[in-house]
PDB file of N, CA and C in Angstrom:
ATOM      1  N   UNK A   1       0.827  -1.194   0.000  1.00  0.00           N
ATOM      2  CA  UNK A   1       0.000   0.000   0.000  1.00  0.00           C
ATOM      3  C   UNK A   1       0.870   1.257   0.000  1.00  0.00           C
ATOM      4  N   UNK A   2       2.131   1.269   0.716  1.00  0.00           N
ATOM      5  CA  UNK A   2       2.516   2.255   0.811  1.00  0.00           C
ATOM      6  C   UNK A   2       3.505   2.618  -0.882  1.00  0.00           C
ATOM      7  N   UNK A   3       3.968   1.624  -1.476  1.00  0.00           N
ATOM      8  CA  UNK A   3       4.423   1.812  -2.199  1.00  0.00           C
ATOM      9  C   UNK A   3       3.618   2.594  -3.743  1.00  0.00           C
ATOM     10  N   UNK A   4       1.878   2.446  -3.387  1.00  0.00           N
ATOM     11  CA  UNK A   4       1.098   3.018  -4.329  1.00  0.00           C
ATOM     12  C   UNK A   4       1.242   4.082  -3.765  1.00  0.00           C
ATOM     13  N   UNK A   5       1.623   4.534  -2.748  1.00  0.00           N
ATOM     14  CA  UNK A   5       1.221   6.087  -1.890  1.00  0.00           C
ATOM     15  C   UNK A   5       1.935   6.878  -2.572  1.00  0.00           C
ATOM     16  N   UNK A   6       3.640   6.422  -2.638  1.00  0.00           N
ATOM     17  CA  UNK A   6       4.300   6.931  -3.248  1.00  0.00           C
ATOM     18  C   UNK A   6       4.769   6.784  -4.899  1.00  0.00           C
ATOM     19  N   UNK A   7       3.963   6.127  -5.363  1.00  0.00           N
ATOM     20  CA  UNK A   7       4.013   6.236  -7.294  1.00  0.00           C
ATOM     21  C   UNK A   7       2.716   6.978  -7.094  1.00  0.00           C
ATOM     22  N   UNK A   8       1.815   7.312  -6.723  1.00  0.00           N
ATOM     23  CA  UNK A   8       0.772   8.108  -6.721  1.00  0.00           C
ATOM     24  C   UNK A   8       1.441   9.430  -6.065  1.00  0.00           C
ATOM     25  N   UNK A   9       2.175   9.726  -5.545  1.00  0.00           N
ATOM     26  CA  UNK A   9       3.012  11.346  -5.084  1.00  0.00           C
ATOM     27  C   UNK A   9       3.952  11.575  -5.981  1.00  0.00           C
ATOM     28  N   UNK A  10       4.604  10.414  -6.893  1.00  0.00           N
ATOM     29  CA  UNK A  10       5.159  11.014  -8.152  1.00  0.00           C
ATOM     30  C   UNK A  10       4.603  11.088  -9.161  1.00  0.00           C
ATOM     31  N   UNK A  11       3.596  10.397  -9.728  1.00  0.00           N
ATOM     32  CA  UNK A  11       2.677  10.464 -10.896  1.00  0.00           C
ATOM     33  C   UNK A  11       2.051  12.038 -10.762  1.00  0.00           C
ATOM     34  N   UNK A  12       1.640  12.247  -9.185  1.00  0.00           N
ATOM     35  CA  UNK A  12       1.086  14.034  -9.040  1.00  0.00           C
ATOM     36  C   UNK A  12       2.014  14.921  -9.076  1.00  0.00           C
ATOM     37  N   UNK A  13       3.253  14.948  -8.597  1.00  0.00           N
ATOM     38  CA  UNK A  13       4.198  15.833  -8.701  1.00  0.00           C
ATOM     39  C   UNK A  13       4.774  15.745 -10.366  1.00  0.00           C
ATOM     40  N   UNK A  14       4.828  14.748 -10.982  1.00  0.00           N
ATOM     41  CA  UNK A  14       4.831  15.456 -12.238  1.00  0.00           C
ATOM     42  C   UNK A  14       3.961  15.913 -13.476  1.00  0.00           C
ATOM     43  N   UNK A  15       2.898  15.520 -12.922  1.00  0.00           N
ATOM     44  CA  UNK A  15       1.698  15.771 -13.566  1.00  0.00           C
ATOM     45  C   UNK A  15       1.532  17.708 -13.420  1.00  0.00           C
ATOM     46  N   UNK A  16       1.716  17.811 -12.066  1.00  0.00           N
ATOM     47  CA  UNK A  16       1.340  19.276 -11.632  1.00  0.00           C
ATOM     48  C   UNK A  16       2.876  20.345 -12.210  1.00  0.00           C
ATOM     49  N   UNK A  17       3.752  19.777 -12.469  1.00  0.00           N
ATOM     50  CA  UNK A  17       4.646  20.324 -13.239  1.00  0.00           C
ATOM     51  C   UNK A  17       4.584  20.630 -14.540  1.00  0.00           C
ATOM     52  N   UNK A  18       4.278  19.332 -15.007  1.00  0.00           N
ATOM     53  CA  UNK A  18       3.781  19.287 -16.819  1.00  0.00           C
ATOM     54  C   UNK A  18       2.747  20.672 -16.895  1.00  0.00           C
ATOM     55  N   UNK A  19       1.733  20.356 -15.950  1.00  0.00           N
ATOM     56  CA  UNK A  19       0.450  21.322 -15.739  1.00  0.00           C
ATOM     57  C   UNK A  19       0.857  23.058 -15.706  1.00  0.00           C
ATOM     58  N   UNK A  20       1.650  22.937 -14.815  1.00  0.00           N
ATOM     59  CA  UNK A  20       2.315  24.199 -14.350  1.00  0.00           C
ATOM     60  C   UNK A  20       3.310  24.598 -16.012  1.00  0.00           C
ATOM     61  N   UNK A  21       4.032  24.039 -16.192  1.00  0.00           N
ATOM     62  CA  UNK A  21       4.915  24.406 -17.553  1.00  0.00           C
ATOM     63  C   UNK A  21       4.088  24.745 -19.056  1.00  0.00           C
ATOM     64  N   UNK A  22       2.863  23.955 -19.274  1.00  0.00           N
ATOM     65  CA  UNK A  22       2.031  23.971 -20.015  1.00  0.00           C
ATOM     66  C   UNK A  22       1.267  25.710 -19.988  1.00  0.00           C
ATOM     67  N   UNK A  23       0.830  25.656 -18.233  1.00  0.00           N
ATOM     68  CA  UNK A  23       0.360  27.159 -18.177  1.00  0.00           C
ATOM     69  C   UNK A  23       0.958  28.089 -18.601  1.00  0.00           C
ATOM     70  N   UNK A  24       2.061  27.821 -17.820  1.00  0.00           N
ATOM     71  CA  UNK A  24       3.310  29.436 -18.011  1.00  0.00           C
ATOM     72  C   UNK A  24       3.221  29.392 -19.838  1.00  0.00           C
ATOM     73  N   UNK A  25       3.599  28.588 -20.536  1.00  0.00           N
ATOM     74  CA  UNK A  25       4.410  28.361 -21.740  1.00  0.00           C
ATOM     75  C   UNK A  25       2.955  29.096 -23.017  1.00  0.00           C
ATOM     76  N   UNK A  26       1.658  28.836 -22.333  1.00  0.00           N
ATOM     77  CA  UNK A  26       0.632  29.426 -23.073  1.00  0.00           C
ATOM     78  C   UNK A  26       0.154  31.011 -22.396  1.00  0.00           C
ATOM     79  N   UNK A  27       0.558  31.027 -21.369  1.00  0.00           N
ATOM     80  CA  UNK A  27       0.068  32.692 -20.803  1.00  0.00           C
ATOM     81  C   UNK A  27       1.415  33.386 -21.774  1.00  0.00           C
ATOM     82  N   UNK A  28       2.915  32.856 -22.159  1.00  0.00           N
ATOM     83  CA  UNK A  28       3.925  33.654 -22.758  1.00  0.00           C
ATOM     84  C   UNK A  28       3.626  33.558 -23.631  1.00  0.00           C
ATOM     85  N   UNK A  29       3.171  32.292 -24.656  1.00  0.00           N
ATOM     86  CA  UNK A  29       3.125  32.936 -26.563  1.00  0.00           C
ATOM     87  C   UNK A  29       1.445  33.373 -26.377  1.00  0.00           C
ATOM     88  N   UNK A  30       0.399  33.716 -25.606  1.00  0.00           N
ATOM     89  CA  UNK A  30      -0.253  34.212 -25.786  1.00  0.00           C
ATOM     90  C   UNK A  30      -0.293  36.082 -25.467  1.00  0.00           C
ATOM     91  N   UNK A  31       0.478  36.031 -24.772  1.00  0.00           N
ATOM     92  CA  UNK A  31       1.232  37.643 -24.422  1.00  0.00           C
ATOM     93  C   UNK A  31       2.217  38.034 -25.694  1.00  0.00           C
ATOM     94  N   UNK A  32       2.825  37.099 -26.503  1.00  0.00           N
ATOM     95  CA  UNK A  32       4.001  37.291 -27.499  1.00  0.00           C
ATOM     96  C   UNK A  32       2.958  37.668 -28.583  1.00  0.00           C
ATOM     97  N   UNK A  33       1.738  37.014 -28.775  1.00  0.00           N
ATOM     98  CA  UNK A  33       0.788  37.176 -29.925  1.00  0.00           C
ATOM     99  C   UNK A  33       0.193  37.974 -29.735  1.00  0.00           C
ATOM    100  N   UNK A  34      -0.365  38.241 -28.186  1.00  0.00           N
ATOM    101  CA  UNK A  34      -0.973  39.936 -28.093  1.00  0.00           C
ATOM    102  C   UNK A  34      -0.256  41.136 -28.689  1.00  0.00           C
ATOM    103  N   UNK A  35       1.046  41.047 -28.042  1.00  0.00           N
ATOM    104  CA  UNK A  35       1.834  42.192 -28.536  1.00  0.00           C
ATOM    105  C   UNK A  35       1.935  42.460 -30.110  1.00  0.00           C
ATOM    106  N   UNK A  36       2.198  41.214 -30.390  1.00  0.00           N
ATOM    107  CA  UNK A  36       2.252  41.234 -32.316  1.00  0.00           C
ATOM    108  C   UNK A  36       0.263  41.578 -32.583  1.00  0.00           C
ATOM    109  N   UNK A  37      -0.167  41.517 -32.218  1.00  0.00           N
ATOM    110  CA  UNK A  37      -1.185  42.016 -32.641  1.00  0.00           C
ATOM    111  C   UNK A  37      -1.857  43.505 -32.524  1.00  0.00           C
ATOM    112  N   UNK A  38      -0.946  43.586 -31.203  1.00  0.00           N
ATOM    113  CA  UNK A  38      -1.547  44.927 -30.928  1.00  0.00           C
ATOM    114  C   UNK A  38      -0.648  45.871 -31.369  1.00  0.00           C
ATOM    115  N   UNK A  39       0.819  45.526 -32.083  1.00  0.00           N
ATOM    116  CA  UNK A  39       1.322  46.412 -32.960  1.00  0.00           C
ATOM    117  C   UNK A  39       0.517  46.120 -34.655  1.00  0.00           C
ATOM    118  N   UNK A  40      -0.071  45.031 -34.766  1.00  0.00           N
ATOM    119  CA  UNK A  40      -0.727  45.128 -36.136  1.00  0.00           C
ATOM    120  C   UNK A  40      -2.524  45.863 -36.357  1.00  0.00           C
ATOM    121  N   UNK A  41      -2.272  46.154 -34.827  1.00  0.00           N
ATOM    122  CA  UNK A  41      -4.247  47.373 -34.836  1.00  0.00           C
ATOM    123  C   UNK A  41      -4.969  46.412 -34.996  1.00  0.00           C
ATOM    124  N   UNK A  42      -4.684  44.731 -34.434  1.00  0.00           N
ATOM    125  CA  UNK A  42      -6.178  44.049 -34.693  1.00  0.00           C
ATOM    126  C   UNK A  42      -7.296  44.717 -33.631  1.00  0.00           C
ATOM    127  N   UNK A  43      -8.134  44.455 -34.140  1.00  0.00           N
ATOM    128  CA  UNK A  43      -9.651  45.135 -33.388  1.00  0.00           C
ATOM    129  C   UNK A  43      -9.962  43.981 -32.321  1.00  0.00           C
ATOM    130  N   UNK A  44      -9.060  42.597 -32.512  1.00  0.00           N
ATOM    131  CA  UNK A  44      -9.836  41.567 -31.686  1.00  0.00           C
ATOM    132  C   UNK A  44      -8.410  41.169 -30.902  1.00  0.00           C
ATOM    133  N   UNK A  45      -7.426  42.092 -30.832  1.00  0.00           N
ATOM    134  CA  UNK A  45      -6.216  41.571 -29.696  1.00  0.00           C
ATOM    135  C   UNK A  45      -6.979  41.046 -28.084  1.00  0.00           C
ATOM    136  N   UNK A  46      -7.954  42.395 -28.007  1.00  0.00           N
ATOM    137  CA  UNK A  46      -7.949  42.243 -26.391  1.00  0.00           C
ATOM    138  C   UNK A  46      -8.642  40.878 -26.276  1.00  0.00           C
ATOM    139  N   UNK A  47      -9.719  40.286 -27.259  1.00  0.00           N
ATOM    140  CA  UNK A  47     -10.493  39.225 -27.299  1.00  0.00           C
ATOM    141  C   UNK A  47      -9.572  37.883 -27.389  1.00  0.00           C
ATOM    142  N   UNK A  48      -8.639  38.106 -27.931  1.00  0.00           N
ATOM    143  CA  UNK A  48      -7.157  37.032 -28.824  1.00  0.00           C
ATOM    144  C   UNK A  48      -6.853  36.700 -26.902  1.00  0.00           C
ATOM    145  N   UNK A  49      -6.277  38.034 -26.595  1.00  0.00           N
ATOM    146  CA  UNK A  49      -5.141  37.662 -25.573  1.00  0.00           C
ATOM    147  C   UNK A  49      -5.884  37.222 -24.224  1.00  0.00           C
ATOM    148  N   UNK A  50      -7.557  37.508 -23.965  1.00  0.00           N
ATOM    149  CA  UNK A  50      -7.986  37.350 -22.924  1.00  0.00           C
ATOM    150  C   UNK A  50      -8.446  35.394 -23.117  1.00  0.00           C
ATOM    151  N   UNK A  51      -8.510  35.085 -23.992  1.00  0.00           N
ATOM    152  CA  UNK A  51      -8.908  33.518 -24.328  1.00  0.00           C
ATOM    153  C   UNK A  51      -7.682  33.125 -23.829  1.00  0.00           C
ATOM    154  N   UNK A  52      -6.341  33.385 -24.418  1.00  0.00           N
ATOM    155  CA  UNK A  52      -5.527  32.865 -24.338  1.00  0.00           C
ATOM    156  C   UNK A  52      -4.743  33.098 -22.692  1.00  0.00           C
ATOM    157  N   UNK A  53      -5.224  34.160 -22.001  1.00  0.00           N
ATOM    158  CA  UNK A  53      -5.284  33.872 -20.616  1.00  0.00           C
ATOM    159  C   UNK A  53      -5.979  32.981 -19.851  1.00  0.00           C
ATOM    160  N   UNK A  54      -7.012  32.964 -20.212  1.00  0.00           N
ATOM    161  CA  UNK A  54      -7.899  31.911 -19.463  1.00  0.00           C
ATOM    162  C   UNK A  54      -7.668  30.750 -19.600  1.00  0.00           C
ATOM    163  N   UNK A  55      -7.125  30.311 -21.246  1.00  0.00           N
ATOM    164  CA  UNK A  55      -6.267  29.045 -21.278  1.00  0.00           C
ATOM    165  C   UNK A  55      -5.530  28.622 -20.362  1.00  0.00           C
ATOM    166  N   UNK A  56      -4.266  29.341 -20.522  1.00  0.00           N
ATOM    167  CA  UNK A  56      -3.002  29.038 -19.414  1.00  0.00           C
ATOM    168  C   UNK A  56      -3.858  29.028 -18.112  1.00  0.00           C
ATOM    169  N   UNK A  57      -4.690  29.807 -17.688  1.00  0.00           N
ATOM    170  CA  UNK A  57      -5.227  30.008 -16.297  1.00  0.00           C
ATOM    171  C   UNK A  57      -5.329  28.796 -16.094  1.00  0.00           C
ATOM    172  N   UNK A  58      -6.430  28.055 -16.442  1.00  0.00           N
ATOM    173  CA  UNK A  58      -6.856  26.144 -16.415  1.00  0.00           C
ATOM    174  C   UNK A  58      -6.071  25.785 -16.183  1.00  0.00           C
ATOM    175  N   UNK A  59      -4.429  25.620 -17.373  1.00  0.00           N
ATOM    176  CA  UNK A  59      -4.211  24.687 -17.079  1.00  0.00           C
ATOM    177  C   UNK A  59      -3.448  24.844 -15.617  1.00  0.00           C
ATOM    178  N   UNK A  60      -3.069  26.269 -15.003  1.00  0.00           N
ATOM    179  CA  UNK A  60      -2.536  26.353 -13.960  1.00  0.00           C
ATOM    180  C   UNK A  60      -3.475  25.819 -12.659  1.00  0.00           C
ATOM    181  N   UNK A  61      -5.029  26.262 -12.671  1.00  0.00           N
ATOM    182  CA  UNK A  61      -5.920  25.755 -12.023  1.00  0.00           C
ATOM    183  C   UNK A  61      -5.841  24.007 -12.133  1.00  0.00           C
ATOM    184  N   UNK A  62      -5.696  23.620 -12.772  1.00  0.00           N
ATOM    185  CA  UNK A  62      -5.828  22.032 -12.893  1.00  0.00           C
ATOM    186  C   UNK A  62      -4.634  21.634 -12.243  1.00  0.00           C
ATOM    187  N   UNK A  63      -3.182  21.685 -12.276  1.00  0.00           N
ATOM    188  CA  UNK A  63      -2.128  21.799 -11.080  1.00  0.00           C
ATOM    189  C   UNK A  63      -2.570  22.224 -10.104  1.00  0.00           C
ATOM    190  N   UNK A  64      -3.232  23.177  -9.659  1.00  0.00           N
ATOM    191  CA  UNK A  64      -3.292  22.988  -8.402  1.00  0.00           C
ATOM    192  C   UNK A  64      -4.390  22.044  -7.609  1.00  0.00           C
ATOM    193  N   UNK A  65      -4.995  21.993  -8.526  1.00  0.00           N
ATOM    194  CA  UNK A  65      -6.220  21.065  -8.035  1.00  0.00           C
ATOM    195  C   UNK A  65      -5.330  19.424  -7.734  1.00  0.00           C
ATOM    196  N   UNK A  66      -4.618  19.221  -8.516  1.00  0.00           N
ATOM    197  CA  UNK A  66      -3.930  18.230  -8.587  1.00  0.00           C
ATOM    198  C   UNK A  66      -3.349  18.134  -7.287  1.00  0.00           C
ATOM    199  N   UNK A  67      -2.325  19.126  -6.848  1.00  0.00           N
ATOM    200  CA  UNK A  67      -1.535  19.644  -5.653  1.00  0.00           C
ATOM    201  C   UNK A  67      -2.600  19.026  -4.681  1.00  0.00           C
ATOM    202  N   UNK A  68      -3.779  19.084  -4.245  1.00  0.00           N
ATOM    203  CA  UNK A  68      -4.419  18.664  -3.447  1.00  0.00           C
ATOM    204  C   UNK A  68      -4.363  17.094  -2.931  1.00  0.00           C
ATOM    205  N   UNK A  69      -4.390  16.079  -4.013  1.00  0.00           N
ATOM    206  CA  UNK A  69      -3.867  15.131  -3.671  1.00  0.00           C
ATOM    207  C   UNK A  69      -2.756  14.437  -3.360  1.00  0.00           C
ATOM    208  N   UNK A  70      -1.778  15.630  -2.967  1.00  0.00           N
ATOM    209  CA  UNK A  70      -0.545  15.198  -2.420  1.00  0.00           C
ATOM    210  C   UNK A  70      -0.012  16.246  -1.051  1.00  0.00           C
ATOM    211  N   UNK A  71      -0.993  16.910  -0.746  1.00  0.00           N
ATOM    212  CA  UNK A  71      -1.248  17.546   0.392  1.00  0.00           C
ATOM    213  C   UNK A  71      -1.759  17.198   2.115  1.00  0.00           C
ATOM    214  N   UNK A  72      -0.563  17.078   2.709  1.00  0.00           N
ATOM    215  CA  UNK A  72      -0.970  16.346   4.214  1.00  0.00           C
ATOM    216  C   UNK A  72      -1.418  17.234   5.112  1.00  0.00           C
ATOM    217  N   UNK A  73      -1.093  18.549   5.618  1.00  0.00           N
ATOM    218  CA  UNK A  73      -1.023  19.260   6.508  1.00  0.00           C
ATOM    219  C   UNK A  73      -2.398  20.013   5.856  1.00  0.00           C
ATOM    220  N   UNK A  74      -2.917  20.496   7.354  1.00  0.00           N
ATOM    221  CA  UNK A  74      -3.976  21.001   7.153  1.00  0.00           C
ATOM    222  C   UNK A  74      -3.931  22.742   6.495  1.00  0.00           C
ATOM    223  N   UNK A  75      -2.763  23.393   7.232  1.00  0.00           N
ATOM    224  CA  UNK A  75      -2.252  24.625   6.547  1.00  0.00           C
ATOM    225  C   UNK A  75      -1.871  24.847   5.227  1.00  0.00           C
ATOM    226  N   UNK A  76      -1.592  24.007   4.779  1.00  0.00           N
ATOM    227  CA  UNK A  76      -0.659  23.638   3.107  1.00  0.00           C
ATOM    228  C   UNK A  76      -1.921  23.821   2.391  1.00  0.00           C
ATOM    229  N   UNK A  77      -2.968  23.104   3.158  1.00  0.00           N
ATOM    230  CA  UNK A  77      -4.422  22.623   2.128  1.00  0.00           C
ATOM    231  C   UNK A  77      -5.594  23.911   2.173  1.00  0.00           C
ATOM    232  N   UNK A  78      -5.465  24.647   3.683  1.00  0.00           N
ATOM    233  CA  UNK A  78      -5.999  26.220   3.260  1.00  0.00           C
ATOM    234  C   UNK A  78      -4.986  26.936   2.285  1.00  0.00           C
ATOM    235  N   UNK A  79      -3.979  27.080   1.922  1.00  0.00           N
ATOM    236  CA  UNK A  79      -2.910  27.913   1.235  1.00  0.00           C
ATOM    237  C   UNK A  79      -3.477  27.336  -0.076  1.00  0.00           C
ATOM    238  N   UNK A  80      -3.697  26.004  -0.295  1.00  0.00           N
ATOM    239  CA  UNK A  80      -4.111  25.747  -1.775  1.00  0.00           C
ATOM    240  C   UNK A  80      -5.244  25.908  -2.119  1.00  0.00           C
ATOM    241  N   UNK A  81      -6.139  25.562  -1.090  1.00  0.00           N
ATOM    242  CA  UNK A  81      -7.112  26.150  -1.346  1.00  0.00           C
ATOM    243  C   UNK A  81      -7.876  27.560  -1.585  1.00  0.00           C
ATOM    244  N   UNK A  82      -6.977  28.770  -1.061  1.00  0.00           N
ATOM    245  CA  UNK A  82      -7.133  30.431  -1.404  1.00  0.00           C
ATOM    246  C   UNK A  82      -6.520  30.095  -3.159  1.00  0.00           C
ATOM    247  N   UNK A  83      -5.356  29.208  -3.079  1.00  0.00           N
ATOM    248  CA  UNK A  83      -4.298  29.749  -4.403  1.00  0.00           C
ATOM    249  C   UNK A  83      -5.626  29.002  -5.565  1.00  0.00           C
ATOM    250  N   UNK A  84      -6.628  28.156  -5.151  1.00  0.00           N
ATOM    251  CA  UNK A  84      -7.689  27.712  -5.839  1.00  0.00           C
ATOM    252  C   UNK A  84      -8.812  28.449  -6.478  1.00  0.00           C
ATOM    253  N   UNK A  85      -9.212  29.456  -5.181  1.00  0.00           N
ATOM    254  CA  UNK A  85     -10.059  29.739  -4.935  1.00  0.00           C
ATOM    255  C   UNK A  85      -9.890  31.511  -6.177  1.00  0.00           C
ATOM    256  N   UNK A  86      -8.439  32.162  -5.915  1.00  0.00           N
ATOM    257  CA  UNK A  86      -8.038  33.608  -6.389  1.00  0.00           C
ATOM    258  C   UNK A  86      -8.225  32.518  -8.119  1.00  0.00           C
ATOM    259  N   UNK A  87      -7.289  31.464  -8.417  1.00  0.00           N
ATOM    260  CA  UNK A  87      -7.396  31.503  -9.573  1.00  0.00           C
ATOM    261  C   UNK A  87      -8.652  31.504 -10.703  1.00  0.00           C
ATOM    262  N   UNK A  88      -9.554  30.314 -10.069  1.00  0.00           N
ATOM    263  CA  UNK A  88     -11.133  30.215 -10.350  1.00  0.00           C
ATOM    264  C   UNK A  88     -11.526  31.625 -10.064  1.00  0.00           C
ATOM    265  N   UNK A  89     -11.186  32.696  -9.571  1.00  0.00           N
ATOM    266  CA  UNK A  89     -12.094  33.751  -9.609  1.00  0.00           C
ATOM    267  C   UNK A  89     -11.465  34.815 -10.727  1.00  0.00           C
ATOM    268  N   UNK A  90      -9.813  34.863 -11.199  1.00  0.00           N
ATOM    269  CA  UNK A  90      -9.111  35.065 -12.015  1.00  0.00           C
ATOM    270  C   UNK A  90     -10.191  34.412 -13.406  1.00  0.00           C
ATOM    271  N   UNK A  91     -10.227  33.076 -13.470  1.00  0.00           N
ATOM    272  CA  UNK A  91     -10.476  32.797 -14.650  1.00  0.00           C
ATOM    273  C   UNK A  91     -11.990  33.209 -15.374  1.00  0.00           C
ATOM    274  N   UNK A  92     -13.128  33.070 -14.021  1.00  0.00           N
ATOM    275  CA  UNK A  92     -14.342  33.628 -13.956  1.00  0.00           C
ATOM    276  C   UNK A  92     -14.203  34.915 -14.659  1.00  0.00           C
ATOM    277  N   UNK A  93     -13.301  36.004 -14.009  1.00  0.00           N
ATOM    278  CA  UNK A  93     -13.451  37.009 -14.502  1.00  0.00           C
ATOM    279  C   UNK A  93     -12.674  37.373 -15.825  1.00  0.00           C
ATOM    280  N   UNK A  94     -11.918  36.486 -16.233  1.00  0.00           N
ATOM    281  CA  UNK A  94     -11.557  36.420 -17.706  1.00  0.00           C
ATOM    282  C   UNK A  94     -12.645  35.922 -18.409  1.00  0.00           C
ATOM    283  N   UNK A  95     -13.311  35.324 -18.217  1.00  0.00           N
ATOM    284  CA  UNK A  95     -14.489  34.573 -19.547  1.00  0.00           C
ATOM    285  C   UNK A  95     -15.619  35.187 -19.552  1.00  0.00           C
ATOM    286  N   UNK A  96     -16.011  36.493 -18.203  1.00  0.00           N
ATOM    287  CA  UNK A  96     -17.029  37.728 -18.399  1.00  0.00           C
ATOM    288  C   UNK A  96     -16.344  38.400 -19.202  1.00  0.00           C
ATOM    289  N   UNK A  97     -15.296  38.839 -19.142  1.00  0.00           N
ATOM    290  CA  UNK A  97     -14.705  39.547 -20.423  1.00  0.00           C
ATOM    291  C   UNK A  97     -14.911  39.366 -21.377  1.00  0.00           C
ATOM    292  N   UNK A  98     -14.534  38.395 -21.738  1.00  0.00           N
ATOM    293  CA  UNK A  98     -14.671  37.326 -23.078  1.00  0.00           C
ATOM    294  C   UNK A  98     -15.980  37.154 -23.505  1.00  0.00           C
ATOM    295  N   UNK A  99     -16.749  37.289 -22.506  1.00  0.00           N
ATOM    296  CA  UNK A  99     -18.577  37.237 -23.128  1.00  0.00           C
ATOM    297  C   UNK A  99     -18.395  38.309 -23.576  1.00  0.00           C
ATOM    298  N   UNK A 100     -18.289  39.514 -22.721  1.00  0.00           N
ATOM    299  CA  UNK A 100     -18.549  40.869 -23.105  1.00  0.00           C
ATOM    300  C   UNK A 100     -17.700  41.360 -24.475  1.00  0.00           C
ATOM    301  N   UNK A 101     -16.853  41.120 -24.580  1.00  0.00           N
ATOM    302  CA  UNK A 101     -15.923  41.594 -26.106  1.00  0.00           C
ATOM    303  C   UNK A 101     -16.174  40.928 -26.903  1.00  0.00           C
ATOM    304  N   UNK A 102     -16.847  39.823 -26.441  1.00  0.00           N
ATOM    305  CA  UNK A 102     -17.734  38.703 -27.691  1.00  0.00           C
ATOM    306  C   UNK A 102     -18.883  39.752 -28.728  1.00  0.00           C
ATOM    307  N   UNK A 103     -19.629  40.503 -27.625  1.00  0.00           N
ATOM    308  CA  UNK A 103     -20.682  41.322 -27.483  1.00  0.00           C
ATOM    309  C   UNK A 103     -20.494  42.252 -28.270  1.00  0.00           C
ATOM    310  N   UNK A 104     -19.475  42.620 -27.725  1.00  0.00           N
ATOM    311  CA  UNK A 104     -19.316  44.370 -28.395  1.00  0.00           C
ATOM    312  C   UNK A 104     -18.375  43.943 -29.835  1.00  0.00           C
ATOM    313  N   UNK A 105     -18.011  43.182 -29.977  1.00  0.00           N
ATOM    314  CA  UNK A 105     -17.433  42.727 -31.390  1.00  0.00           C
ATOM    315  C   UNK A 105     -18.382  42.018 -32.353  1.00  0.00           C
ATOM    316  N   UNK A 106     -19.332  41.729 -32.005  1.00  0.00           N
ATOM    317  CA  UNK A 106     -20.292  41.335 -32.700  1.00  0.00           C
ATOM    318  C   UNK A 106     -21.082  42.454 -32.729  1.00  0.00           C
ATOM    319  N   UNK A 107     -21.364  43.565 -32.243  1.00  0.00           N
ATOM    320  CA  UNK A 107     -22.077  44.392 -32.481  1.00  0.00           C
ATOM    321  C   UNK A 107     -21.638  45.701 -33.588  1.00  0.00           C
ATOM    322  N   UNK A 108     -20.433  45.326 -33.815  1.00  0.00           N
ATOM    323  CA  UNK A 108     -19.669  46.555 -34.605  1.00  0.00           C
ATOM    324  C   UNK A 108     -19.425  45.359 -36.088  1.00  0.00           C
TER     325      UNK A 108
END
């Protein structure tokens, strides 16, 4: 039993890495493509770069969700749980955006 404990604490620790590298690596070429866009006057950068935040956001949210199952201490698990709680409200408020510039880009 104990030996699943621990291929199950490395299967999560690199899962939440992959997760974590995946995020970072899409919040940067989605910031690299904003910029190239917003030197080319697209009308739909802010719409481009806010999807492509909310992307990376997930997959950073999904690491941490992950992080949970390799979490003992009860302090560690409130700390992940705020770092849960700010991101889901991060991403919430990226995809009201994203409705809304949906909106106003369809209306022009």
């Amino acid at each position: 039993m104990e030996l699943l404990e621990v291929l199950l604490h490395h299967i999560a620790n690199v899962a939440i890495v992959a997760f974590e590298f995946v995020g970072v690596c899409v919040l940067i070429i989605s910031g690299l493509i904003g910029v190239y866009n917003y030197v080319r006057k697209d009308p739909s950068t802010q719409l481009k770069l806010a999807k492509g935040m909310a992307m990376g956001l997930e997959f950073k949210l999904g690491s941490e969700i992950l992080r949970t199952v390799i979490v003992r201490d009860l302090s560690e698990i409130a700390i992940v749980g705020c770092i849960i709680v700010l991101r889901a409200a991060l991403t919430f408020l990226i995809h009201w955006e994203i409705k809304e510039e949906e909106a106003h880009h369809n209306e022009h």
